[in-house]
C-alpha atoms as a PDB file:
ATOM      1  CA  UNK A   1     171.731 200.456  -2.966  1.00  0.00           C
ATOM      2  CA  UNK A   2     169.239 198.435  -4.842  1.00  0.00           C
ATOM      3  CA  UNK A   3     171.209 198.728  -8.829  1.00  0.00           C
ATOM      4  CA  UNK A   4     174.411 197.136  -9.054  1.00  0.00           C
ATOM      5  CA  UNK A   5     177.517 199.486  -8.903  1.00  0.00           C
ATOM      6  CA  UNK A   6     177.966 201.124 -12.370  1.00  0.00           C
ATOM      7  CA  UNK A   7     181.116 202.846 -12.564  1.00  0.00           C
ATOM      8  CA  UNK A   8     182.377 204.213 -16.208  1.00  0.00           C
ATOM      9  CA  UNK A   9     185.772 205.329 -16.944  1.00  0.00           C
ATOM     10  CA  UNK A  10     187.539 207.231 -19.482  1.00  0.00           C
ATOM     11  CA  UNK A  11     191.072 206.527 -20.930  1.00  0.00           C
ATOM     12  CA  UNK A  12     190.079 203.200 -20.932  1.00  0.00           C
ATOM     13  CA  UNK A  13     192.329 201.835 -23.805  1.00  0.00           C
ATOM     14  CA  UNK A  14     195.325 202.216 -21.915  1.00  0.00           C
ATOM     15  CA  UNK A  15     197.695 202.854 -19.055  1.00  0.00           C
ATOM     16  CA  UNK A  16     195.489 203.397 -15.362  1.00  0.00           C
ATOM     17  CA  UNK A  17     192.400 203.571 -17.641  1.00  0.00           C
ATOM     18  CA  UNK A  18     192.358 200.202 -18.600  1.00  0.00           C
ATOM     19  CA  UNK A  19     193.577 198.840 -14.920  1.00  0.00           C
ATOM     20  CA  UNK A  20     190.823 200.367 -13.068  1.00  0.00           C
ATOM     21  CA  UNK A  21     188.708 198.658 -15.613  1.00  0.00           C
ATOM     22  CA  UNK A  22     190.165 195.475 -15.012  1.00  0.00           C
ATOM     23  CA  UNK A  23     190.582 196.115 -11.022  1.00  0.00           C
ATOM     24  CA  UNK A  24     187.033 196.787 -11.202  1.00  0.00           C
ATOM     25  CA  UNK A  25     185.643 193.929 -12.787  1.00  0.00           C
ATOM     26  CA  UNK A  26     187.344 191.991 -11.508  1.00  0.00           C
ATOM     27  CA  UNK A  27     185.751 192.909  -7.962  1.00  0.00           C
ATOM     28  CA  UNK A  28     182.084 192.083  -9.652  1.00  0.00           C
ATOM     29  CA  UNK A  29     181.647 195.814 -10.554  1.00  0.00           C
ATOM     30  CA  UNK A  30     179.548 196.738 -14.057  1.00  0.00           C
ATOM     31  CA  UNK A  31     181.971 199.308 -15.915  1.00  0.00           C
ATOM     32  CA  UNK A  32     181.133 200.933 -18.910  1.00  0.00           C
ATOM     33  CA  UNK A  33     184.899 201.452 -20.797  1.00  0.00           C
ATOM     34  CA  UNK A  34     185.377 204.790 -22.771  1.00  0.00           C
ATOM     35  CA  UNK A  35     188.091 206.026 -24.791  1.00  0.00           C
ATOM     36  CA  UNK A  36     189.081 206.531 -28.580  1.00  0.00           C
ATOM     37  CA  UNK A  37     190.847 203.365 -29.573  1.00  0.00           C
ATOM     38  CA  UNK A  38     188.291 200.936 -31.166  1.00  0.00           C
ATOM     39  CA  UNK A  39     190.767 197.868 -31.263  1.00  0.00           C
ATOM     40  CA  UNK A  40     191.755 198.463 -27.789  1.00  0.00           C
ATOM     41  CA  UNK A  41     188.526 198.668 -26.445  1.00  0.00           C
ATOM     42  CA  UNK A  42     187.616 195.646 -27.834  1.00  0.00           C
ATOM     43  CA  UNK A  43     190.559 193.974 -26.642  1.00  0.00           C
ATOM     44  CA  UNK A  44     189.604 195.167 -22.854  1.00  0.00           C
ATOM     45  CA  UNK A  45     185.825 193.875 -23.473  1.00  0.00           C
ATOM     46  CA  UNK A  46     186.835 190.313 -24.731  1.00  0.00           C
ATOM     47  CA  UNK A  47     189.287 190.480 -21.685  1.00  0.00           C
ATOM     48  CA  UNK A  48     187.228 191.548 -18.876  1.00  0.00           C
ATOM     49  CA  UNK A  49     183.716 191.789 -19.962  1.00  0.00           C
ATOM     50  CA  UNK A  50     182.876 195.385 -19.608  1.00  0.00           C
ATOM     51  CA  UNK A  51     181.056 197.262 -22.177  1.00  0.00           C
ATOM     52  CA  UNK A  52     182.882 199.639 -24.366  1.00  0.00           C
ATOM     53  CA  UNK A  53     181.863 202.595 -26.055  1.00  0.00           C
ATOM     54  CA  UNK A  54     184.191 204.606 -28.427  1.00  0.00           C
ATOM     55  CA  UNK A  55     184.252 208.384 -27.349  1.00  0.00           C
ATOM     56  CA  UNK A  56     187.041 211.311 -27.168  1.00  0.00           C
ATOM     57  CA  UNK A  57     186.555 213.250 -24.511  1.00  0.00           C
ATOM     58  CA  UNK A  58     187.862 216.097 -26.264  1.00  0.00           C
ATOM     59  CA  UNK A  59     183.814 216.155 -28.308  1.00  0.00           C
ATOM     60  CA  UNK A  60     180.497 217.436 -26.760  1.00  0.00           C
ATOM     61  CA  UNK A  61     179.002 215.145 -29.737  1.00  0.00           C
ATOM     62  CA  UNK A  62     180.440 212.187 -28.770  1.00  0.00           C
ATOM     63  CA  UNK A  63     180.652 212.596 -25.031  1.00  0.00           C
ATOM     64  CA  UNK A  64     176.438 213.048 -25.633  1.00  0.00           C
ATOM     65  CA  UNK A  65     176.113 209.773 -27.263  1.00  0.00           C
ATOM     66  CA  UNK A  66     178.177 208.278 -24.590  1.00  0.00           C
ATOM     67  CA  UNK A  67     176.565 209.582 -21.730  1.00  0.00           C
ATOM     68  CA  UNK A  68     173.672 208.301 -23.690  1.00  0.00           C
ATOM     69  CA  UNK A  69     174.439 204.408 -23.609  1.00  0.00           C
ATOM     70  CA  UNK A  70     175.858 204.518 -20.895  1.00  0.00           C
ATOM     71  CA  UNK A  71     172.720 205.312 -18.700  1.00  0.00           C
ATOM     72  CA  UNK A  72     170.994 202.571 -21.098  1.00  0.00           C
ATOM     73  CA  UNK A  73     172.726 200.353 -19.248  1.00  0.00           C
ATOM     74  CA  UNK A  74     170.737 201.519 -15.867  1.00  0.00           C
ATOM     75  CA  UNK A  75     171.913 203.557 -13.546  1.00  0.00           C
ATOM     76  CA  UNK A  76     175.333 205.454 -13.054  1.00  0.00           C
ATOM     77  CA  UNK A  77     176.751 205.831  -9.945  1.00  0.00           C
ATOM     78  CA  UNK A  78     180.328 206.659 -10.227  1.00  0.00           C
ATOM     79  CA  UNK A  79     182.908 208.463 -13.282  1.00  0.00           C
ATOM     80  CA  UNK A  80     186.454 207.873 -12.960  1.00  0.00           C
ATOM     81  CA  UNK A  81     187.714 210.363 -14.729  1.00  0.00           C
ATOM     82  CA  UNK A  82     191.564 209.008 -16.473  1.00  0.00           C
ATOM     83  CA  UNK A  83     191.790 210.246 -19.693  1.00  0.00           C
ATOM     84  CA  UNK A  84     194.510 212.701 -19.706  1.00  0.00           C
ATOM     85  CA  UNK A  85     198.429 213.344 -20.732  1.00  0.00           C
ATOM     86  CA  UNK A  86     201.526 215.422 -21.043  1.00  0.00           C
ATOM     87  CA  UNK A  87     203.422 216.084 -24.502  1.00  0.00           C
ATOM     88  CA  UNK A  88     207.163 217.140 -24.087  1.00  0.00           C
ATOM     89  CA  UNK A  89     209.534 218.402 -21.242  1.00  0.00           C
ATOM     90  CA  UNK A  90     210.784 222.031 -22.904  1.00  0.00           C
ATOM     91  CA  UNK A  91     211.077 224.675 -20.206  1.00  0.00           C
ATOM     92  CA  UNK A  92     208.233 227.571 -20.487  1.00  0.00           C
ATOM     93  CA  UNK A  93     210.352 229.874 -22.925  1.00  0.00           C
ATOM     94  CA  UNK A  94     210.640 227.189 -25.057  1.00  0.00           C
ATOM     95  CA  UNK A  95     207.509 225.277 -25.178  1.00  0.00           C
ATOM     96  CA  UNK A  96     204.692 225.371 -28.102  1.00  0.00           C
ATOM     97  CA  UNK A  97     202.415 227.029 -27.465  1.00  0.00           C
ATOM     98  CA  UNK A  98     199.994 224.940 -29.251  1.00  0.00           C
ATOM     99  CA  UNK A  99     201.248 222.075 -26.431  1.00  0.00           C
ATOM    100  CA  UNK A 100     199.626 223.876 -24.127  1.00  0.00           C
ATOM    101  CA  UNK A 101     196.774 224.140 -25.685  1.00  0.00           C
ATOM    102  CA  UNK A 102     196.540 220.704 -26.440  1.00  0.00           C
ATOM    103  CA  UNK A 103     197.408 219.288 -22.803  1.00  0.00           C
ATOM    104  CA  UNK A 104     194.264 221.947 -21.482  1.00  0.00           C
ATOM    105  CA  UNK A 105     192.361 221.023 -23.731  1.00  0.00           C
ATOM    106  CA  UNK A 106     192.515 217.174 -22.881  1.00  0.00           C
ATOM    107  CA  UNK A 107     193.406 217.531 -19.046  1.00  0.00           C
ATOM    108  CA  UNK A 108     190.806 219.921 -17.918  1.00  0.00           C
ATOM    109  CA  UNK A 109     188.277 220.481 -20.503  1.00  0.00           C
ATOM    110  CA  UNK A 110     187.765 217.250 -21.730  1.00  0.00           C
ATOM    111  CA  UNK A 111     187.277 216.369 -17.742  1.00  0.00           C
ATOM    112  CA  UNK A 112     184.511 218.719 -17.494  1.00  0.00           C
ATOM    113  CA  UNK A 113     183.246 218.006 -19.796  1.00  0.00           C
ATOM    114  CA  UNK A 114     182.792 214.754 -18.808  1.00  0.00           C
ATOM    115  CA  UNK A 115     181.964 215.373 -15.678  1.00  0.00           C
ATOM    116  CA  UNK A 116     178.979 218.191 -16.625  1.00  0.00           C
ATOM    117  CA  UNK A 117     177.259 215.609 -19.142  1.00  0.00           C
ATOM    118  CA  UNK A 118     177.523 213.281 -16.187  1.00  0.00           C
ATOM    119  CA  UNK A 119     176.351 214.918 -13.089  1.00  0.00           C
ATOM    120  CA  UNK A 120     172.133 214.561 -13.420  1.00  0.00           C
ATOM    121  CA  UNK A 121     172.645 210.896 -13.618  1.00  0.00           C
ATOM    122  CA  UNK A 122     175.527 210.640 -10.645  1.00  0.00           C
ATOM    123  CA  UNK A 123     172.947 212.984  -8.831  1.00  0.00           C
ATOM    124  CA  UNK A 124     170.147 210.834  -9.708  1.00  0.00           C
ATOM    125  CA  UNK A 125     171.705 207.831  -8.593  1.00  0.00           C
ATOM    126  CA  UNK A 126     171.509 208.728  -4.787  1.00  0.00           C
ATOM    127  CA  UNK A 127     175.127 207.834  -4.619  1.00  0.00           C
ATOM    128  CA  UNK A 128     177.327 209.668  -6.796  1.00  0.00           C
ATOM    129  CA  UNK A 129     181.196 209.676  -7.168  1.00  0.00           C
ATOM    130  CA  UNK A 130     183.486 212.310  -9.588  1.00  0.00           C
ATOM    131  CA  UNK A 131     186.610 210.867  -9.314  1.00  0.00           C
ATOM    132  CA  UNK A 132     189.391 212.474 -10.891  1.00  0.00           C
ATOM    133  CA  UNK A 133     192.966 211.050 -11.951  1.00  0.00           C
ATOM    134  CA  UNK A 134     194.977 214.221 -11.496  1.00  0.00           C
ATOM    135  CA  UNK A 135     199.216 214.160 -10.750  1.00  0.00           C
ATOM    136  CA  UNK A 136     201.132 215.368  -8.003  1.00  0.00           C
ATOM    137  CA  UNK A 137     202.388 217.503 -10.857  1.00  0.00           C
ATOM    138  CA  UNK A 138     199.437 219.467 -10.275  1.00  0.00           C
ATOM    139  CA  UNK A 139     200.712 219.865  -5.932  1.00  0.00           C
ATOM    140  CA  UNK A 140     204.485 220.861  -6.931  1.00  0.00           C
ATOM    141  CA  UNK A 141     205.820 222.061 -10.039  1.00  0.00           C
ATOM    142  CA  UNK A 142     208.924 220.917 -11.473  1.00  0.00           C
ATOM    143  CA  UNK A 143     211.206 222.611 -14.428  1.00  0.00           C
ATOM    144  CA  UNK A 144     210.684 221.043 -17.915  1.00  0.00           C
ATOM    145  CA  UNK A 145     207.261 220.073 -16.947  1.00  0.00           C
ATOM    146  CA  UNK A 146     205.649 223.427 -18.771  1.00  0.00           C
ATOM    147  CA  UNK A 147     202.211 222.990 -20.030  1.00  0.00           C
ATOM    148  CA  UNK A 148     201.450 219.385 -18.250  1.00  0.00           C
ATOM    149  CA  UNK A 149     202.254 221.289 -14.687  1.00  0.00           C
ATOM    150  CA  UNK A 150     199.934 224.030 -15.926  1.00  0.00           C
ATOM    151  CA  UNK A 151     196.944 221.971 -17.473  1.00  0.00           C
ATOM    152  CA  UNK A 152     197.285 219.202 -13.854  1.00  0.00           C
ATOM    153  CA  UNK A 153     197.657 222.578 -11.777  1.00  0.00           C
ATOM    154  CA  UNK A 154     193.965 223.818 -13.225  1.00  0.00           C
ATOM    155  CA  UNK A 155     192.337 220.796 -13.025  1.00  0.00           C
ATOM    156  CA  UNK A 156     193.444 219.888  -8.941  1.00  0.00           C
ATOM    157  CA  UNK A 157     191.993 223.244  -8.441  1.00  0.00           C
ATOM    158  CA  UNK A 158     188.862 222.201 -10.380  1.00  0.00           C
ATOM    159  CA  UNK A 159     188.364 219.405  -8.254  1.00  0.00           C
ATOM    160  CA  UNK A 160     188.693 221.450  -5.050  1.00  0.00           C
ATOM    161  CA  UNK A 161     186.015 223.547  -6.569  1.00  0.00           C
ATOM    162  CA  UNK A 162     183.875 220.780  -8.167  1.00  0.00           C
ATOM    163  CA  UNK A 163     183.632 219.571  -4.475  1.00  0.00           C
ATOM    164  CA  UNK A 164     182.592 223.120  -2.642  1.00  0.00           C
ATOM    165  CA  UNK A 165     179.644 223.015  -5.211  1.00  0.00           C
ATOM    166  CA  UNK A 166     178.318 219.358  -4.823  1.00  0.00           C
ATOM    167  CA  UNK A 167     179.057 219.412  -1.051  1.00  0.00           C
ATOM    168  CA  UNK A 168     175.039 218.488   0.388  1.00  0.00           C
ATOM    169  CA  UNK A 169     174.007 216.665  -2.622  1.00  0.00           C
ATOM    170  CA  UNK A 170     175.211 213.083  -1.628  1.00  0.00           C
ATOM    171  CA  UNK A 171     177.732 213.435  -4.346  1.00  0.00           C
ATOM    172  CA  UNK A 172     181.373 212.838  -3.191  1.00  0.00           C
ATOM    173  CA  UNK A 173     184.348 214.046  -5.251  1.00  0.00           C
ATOM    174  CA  UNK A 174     187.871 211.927  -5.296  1.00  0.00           C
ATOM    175  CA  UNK A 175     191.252 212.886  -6.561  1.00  0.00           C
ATOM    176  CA  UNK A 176     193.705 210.744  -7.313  1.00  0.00           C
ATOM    177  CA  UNK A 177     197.015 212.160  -7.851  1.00  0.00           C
ATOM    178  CA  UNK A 178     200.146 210.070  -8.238  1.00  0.00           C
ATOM    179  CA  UNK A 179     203.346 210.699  -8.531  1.00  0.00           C
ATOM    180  CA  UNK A 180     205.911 208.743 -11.128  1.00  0.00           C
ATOM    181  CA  UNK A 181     203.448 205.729 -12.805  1.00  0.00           C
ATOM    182  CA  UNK A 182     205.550 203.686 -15.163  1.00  0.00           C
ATOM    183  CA  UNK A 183     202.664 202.612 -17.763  1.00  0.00           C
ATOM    184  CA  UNK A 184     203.407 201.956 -21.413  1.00  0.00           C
ATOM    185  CA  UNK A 185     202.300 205.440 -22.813  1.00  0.00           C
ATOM    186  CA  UNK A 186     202.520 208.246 -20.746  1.00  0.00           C
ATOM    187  CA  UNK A 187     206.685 209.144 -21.377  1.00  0.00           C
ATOM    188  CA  UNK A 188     206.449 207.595 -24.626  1.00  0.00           C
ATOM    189  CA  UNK A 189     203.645 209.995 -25.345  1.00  0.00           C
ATOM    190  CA  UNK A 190     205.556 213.057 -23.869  1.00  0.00           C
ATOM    191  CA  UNK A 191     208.811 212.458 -25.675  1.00  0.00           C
ATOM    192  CA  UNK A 192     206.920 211.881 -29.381  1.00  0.00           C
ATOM    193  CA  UNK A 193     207.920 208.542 -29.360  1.00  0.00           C
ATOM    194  CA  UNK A 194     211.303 208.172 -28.011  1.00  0.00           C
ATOM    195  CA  UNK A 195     211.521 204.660 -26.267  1.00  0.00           C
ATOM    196  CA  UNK A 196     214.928 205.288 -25.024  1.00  0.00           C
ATOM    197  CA  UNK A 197     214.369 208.754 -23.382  1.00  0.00           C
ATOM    198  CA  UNK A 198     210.956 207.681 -22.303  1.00  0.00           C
ATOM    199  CA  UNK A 199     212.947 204.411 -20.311  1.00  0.00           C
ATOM    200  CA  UNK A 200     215.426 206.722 -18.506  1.00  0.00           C
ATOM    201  CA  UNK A 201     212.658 208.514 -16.676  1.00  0.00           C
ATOM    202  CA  UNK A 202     212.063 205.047 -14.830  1.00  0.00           C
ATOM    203  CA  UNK A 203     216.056 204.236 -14.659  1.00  0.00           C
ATOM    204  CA  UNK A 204     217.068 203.767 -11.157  1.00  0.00           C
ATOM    205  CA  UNK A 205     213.728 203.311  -9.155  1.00  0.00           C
ATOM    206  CA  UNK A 206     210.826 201.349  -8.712  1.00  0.00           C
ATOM    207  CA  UNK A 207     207.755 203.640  -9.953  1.00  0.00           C
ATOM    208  CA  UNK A 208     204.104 202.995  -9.629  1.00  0.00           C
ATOM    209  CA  UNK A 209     202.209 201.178 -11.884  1.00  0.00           C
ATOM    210  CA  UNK A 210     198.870 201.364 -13.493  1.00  0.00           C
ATOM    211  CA  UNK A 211     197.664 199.095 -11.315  1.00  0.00           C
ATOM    212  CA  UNK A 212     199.008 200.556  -7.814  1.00  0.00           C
ATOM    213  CA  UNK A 213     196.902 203.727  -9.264  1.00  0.00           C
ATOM    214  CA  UNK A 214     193.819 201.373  -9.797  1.00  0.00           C
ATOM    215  CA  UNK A 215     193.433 200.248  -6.455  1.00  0.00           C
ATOM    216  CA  UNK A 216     193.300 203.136  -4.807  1.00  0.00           C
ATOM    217  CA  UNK A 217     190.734 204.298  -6.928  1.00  0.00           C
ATOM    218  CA  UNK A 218     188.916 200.969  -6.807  1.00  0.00           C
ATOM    219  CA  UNK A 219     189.257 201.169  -2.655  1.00  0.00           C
ATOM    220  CA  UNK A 220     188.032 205.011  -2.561  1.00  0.00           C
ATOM    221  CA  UNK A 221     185.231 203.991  -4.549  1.00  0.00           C
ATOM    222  CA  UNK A 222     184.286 201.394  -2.254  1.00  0.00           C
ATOM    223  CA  UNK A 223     184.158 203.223   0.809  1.00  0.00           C
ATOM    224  CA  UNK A 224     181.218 203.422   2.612  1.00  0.00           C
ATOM    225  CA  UNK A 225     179.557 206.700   0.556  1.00  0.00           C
ATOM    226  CA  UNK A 226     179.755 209.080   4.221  1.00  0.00           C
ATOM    227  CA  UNK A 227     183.028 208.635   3.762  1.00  0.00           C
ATOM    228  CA  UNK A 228     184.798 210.759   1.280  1.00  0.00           C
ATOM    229  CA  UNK A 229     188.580 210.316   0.326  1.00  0.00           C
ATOM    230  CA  UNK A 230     188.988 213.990  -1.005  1.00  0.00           C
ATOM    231  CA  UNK A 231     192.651 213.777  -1.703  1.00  0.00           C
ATOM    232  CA  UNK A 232     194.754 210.818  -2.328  1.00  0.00           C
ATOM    233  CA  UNK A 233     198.453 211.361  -3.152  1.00  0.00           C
ATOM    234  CA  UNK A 234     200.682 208.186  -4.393  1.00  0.00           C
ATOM    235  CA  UNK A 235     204.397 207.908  -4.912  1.00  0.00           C
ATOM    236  CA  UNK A 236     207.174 205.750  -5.336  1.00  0.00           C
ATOM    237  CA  UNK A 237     208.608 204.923  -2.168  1.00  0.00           C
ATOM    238  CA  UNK A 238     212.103 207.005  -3.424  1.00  0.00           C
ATOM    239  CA  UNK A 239     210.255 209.327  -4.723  1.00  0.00           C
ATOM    240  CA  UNK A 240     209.845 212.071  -1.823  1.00  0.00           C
ATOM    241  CA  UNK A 241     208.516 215.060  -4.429  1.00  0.00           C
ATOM    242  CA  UNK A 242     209.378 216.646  -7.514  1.00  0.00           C
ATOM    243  CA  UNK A 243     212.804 217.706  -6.518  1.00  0.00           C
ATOM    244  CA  UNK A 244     213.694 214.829  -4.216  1.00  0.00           C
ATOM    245  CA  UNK A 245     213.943 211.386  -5.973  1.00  0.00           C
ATOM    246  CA  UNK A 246     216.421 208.835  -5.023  1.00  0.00           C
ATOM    247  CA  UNK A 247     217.883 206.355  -8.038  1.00  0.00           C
ATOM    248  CA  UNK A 248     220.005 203.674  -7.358  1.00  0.00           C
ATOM    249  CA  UNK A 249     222.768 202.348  -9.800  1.00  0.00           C
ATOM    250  CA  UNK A 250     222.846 198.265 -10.544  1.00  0.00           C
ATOM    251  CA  UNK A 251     224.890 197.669  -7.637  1.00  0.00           C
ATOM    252  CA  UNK A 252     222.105 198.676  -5.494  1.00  0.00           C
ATOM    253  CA  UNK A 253     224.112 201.334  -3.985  1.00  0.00           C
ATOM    254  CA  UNK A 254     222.559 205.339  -4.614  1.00  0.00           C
END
């Protein structure tokens, strides 16, 4: 590969966004950083070099004019797909409807469309990579997770599909799904802003963090490209699957 590897990634202002950013850069890659937060983008580009542009994912508009600078910037050869999240933890009776719509929307639309505006470039680049952030929420379903089981459910079986179709065209297609990350969003985000609830999903065990998630991406993306890592599932080490987690009191003792 003659152009330097050019990897962009969404969700960038935050959470595994941001890590794989920094993970990446850090390993001498060229990352273009998208995501909606001006200030925080900034912050990442002062921090780790990478060029930023402002984009939600959620806009054909601005996911145009992204697409756009970033393939100023030469060649594209991989899209790490992280912007995502999950809003509340109401059972399916009692969830709002609009929720869902919302978590879809953001989960699995705003991923392909990503991934569509991206695809003649990844193609072009004669060494492609999709590479999708999706949840072991999307494997096993779990009560109270609702809409965000749903919208992670769709888009694992995206990726299964995305990978049928672009099978014999030299690009590969990666999914990353972890299990419990502890970043400093993603339960704030789901319980509207409730610090305390948000800390008790961590209480007891040692989750993943953002930067666990980032490596594995970083070390699919550097595999030599015959190699694809279809599916890559990460978990705590207590945390066994959506019904079998094991929390330990102060003591140390379960």
């Amino acid at each position: 590969m003659s152009d330097p590897l050019h990897v962009v990634v969404t969700g960038a202002s935050s959470g595994i966004g941001a890590a794989t950013v920094r993970a990446l850069t850090a390993e001498g890659v060229k990352v273009t950083a998208t995501a909606r937060r001006a200030e925080r983008l900034a912050e990442l580009a002062a921090e780790t070099g990478c060029e930023v542009v402002v984009a939600d994912t959620t806009s054909d508009a601005e996911v145009a004019a992204l697409v756009k600078a970033a393939t100023s910037r030469g060649v594209v050869h991989a899209l790490v797909n992280c912007a995502g999240g999950a809003v509340g933890m109401e059972s399916v009776a009692a969830s709002a409807l609009g929720e869902w719509t919302s978590q879809y929307e953001v989960n699995v639309v705003g991923t392909v469309r990503v991934t569509q505006a991206f695809l003649p470039a990844l193609r072009e680049s004669g060494r492609g990579d999709v590479v999708v952030v999706t949840s072991t929420a999307g494997i096993e379903a779990y009560e109270g997770g609702a809409g965000y089981v749903a919208a992670k459910a769709a888009e694992h079986a995206m990726v299964r599909t995305l990978r049928l179709e672009l099978t014999g065209t030299g690009v590969r297609v990666i999914e990353i799904a972890p299990g419990m990350v502890h970043t400093e969003e993603f339960s704030l985000n789901r319980f509207r802003g409730d610090q305390a609830a948000a800390d008790e999903v961590y209480k007891g065990i040692e989750p993943l963090t953002a930067e666990d998630v980032a490596d594995a991406i970083a070390w699919a993306v550097h595999r030599p490209h015959h190699v694809s890592v279809d599916l890559m599932v990460l978990r705590p080490r207590e945390q066994a699957g959506a019904v079998k987690t094991v929390r330990y009191m102060e003591s140390g003792e379960n």
